[in-house]
N, C-alpha and C. Protein backbone atom coordinates (compact mmCIF):
# COMPACT_ATOMS: atom_id res chain seq x y z
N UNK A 1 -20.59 2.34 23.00
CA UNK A 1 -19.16 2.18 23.19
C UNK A 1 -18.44 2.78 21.97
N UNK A 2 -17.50 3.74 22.36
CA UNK A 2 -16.36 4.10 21.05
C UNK A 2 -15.47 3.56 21.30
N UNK A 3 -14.89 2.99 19.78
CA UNK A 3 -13.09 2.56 19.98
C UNK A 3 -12.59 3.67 19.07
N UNK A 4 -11.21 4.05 19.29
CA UNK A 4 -10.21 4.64 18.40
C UNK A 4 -9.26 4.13 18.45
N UNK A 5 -8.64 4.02 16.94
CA UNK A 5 -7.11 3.57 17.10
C UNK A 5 -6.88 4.27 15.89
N UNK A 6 -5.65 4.45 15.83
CA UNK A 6 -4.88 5.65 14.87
C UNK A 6 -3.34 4.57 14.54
N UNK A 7 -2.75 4.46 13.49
CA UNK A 7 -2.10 3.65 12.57
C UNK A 7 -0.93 4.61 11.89
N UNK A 8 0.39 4.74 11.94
CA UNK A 8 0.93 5.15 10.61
C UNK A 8 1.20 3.71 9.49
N UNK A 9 0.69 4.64 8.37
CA UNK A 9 0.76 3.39 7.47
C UNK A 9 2.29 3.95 6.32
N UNK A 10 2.16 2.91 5.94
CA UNK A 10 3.77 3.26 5.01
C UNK A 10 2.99 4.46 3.57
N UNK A 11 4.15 4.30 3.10
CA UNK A 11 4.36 5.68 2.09
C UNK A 11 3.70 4.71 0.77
N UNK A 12 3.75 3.61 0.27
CA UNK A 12 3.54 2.51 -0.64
C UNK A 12 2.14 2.00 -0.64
N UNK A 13 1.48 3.05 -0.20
CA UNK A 13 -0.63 2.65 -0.09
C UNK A 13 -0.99 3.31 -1.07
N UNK A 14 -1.76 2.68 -2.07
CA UNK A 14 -3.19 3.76 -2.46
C UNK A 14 -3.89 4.09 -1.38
N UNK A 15 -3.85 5.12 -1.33
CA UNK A 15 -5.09 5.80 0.26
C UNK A 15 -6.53 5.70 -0.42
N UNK A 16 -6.22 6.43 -1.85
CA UNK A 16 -7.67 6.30 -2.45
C UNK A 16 -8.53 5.11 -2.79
N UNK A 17 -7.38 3.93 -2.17
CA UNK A 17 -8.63 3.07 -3.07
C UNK A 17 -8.79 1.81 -1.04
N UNK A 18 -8.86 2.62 -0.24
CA UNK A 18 -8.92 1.71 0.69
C UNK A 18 -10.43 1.65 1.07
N UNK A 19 -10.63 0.24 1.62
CA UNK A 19 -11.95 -0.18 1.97
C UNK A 19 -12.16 -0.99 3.18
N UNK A 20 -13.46 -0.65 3.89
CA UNK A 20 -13.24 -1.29 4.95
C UNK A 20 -14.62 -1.98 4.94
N UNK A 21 -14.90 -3.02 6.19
CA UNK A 21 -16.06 -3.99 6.17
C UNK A 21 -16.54 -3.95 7.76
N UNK A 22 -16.97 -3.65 8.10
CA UNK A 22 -17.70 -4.46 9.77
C UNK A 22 -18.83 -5.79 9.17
N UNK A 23 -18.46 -6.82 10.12
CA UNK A 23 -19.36 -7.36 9.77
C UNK A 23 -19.00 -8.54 11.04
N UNK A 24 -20.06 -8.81 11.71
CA UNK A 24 -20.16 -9.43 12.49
C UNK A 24 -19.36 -9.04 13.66
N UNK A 25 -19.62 -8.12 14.40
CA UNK A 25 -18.65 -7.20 15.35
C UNK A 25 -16.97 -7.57 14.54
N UNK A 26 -16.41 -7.83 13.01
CA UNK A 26 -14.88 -7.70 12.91
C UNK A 26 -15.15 -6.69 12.05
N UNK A 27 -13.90 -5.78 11.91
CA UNK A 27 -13.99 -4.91 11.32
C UNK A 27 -12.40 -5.27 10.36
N UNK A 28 -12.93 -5.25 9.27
CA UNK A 28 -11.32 -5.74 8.04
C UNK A 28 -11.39 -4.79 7.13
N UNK A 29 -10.01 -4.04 7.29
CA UNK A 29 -9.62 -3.12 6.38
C UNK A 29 -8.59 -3.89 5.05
N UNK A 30 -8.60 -3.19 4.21
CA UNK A 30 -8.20 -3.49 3.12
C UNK A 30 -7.25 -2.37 2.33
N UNK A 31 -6.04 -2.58 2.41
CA UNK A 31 -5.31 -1.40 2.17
C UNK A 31 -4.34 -1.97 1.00
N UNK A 32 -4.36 -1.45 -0.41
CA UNK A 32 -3.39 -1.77 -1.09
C UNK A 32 -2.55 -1.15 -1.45
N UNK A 33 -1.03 -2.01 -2.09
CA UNK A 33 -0.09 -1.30 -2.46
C UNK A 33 0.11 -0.76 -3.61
N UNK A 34 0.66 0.36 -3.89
CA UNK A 34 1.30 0.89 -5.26
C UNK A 34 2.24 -0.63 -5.65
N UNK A 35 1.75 -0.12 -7.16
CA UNK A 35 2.96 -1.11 -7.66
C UNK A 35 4.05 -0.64 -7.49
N UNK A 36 5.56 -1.77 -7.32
CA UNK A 36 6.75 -1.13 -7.33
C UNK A 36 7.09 -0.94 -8.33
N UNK A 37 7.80 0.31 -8.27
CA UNK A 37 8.39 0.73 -9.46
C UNK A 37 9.79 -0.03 -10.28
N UNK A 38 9.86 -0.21 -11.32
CA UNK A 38 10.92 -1.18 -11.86
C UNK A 38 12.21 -0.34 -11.40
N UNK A 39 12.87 -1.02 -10.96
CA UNK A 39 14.48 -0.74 -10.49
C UNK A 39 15.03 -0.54 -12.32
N UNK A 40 16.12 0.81 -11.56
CA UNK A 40 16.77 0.82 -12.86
C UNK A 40 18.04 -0.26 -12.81
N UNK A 41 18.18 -0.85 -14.50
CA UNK A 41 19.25 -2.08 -14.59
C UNK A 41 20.02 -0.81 -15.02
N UNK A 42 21.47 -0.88 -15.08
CA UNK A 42 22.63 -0.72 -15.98
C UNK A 42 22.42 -1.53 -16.72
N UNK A 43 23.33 -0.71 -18.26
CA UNK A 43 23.04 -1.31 -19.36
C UNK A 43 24.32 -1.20 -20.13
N UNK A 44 25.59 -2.31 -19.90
CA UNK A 44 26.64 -1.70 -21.02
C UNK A 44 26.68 -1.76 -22.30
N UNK A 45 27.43 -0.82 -22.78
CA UNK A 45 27.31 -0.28 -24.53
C UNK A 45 28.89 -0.37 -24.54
N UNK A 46 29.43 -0.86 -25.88
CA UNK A 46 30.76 -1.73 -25.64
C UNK A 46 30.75 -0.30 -26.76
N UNK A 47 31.89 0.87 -27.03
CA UNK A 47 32.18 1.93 -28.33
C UNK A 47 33.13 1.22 -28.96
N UNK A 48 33.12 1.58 -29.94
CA UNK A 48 34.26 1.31 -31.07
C UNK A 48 35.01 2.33 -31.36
C-alpha cells in the first residue's frame, strides 16, 4: 500500500532540521520553528 500527502508548510520552519518517526504504523513528524526575530522598539532621544 502507498500513501501520499503533500502539505504547504509556513515560511517560519527550519526545513533542515526536520525529523520524522514511523513507529508502530504512526508516523510523527517534527517540524521546528525559526526563532522570532526581535521586533524593532522605538527609542526616544529627548535633544537639547
Amino acid at each position: 500500500m502507498i500513501f501520499y500527502r503533500a502539505l504547504e508548510l509556513p515560511e517560519e520552519l527550519k526545513t533542515d532540521h526536520v525529523d520524522a518517526e514511523l513507529r508502530d504504523g504512526i508516523l510523527t513528524v517534527k517540524l521546528p520553528k525559526v526563532e522570532p526575530k526581535p521586533e524593532f522598539i522605538p527609542k526616544k532621544v529627548h535633544i537639547k
